[in-house]
Protein backbone atom coordinates (compact mmCIF):
# COMPACT_ATOMS: atom_id res chain seq x y z
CA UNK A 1 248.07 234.96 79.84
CA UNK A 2 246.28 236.97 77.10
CA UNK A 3 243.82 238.86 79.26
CA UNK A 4 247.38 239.84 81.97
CA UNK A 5 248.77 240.86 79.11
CA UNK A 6 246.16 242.98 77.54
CA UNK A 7 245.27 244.47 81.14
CA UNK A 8 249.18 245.41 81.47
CA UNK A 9 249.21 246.96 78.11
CA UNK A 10 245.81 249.09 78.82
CA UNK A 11 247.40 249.93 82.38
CA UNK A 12 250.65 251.38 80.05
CA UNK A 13 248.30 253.07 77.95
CA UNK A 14 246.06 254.61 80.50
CA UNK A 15 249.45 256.03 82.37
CA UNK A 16 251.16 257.53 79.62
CA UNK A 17 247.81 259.14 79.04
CA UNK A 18 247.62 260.16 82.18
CA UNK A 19 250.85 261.66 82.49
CA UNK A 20 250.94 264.37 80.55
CA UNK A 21 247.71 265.84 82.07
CA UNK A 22 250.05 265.76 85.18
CA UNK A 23 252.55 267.47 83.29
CA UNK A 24 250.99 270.19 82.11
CA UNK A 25 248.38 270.97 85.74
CA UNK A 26 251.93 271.18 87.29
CA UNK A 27 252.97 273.87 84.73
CA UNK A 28 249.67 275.83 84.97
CA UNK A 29 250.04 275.75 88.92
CA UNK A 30 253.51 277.01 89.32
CA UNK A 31 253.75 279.17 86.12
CA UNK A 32 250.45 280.68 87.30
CA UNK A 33 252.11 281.10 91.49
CA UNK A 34 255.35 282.53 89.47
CA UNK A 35 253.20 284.99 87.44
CA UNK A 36 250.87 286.01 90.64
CA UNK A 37 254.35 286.40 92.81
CA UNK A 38 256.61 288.22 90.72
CA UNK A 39 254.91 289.82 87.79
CA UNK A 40 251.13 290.10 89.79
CA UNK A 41 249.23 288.61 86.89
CA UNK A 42 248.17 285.07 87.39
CA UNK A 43 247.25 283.34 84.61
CA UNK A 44 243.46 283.38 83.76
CA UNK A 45 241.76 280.04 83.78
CA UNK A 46 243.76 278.17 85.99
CA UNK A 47 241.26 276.80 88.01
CA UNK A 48 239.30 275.24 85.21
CA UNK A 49 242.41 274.18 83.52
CA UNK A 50 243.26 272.31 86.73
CA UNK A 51 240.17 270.43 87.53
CA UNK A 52 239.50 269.27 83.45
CA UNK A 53 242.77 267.49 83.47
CA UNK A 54 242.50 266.28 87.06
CA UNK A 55 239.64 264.51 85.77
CA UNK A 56 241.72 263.64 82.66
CA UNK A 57 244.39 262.19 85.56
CA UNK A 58 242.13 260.28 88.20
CA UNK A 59 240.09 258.35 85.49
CA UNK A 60 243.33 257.30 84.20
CA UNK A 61 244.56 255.94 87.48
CA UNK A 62 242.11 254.47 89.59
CA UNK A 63 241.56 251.29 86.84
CA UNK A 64 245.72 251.52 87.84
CA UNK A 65 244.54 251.03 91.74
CA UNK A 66 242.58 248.51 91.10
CA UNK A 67 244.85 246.46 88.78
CA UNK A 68 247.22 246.49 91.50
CA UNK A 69 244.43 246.07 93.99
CA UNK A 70 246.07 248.94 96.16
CA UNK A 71 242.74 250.38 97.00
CA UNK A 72 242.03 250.72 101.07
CA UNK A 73 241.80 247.58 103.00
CA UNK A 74 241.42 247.94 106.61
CA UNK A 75 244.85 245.26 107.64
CA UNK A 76 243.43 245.53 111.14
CA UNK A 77 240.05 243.69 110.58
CA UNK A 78 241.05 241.64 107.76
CA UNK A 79 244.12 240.14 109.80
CA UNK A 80 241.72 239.15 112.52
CA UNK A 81 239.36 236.68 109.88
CA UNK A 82 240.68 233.48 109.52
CA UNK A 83 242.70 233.18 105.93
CA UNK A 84 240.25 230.49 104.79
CA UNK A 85 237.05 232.84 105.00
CA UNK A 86 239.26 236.11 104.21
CA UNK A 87 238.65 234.80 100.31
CA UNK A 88 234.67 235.14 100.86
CA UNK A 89 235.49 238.34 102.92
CA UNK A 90 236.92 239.49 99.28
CA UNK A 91 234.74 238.21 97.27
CA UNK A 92 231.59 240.20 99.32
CA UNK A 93 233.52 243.67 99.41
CA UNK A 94 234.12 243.11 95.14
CA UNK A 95 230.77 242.18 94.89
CA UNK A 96 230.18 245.26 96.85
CA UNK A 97 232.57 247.26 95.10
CA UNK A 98 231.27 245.99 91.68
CA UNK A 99 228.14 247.61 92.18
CA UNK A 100 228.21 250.67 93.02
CA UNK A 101 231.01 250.99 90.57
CA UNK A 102 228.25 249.95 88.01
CA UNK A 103 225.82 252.03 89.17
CA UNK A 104 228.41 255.15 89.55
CA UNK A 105 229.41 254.36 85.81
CA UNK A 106 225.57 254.23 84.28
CA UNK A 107 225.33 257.54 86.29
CA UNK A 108 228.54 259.54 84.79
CA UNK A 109 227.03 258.05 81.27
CA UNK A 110 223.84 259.05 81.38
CA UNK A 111 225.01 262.43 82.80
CA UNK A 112 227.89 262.47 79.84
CA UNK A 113 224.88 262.04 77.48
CA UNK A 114 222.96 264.85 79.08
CA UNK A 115 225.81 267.53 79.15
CA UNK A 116 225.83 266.79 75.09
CA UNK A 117 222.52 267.12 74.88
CA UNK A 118 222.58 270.55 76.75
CA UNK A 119 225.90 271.54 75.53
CA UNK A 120 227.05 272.41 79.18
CA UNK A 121 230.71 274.30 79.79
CA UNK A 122 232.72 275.65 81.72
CA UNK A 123 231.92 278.89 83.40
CA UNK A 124 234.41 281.05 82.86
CA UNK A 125 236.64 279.61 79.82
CA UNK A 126 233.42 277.88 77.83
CA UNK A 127 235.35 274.71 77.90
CA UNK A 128 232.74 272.22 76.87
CA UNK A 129 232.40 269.76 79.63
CA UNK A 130 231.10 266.29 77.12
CA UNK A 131 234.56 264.80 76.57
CA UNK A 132 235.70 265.14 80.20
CA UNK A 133 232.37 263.76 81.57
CA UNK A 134 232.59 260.61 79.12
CA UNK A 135 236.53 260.77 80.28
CA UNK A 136 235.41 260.27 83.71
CA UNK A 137 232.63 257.65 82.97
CA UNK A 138 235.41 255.83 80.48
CA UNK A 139 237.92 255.55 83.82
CA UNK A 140 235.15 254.64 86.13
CA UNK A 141 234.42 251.45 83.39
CA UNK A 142 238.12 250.47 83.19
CA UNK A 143 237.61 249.97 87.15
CA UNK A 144 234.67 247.55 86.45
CA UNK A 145 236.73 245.47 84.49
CA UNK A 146 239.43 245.06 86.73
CA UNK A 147 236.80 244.59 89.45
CA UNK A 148 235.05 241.82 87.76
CA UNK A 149 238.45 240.47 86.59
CA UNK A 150 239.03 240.20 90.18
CA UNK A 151 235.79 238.92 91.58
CA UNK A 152 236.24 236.23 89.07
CA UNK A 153 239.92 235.62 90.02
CA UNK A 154 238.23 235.23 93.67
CA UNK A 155 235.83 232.67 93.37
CA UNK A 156 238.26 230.85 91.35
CA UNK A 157 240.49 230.57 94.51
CA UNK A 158 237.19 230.26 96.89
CA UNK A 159 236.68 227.01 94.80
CA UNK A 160 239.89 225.76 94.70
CA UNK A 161 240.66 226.24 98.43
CA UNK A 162 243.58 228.30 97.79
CA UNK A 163 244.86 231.17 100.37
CA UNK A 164 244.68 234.38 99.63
């Protein structure tokens, strides 16, 4: 019950955090539609402003997703297999999933690592773009976890014979 319990608290964590990024693009968004509507200045920057702490805000939820396992499943297929072989049917698409997670994380690193080394920022508001790139990698690792955790939770059950 340690490892539900640490997940849950990192889930907590990773939500809070993720919050206020919510917070505050909401705020940029309408103050700058308020200031573009009635006073006809819009607020400079809003665009980059937006899309840093989306990325703050998506790499905070999608370990959430998976945690939950709400990601897409297509009910319509996955009805039709019979419920003994729908546990193999999950345990390929982790597998699956797994992977290219990996392989999209050691990509966001190794581009993270890059943008140091080149000291890359935003366009218009020189925003350096390193912490937000290792933000993104960071979220896209969380989701390996949970997808291991849950490969391993699968074959657990595909050797035990229980339904899914």
């Amino acid at each position: 019950m340690q490892r539900a319990r640490a997940s849950r608290l990192m889930i907590v964590a990773l939500l809070t955090i993720g919050a206020i990024p919510l917070l505050l693009m909401m705020t940029l968004v309408v103050s700058n539609s308020v200031g573009r509507v009635f006073f006809n200045t819009p607020i400079k920057l809003t665009i980059d402003g937006t899309g840093l702490l989306g990325v703050i805000l998506i790499s905070t939820a999608i370990g959430f997703a998976e945690r939950e396992r709400v990601n897409v499943v297509v009910r319509i297929v996955f009805e039709r297999i019979p419920e003994r072989a729908r546990v193999f049917v999950e345990i390929f698409t982790c597998i699956i999933s797994l992977a290219a997670a990996a392989i999209l994380f050691w990509a966001l690193f190794t581009g993270a690592l890059n943008t140091l080394a080149m000291h890359e920022a935003t366009i218009a508001a020189r925003i350096p773009l390193t912490p937000f790139k290792f933000t993104w990698a960071g979220g896209v690792l969380v989701l390996c976890l949970f997808l291991a955790q849950h490969l391993i939770e699968d074959i657990v059950k595909a050797v035990k014979g229980v339904k899914p």
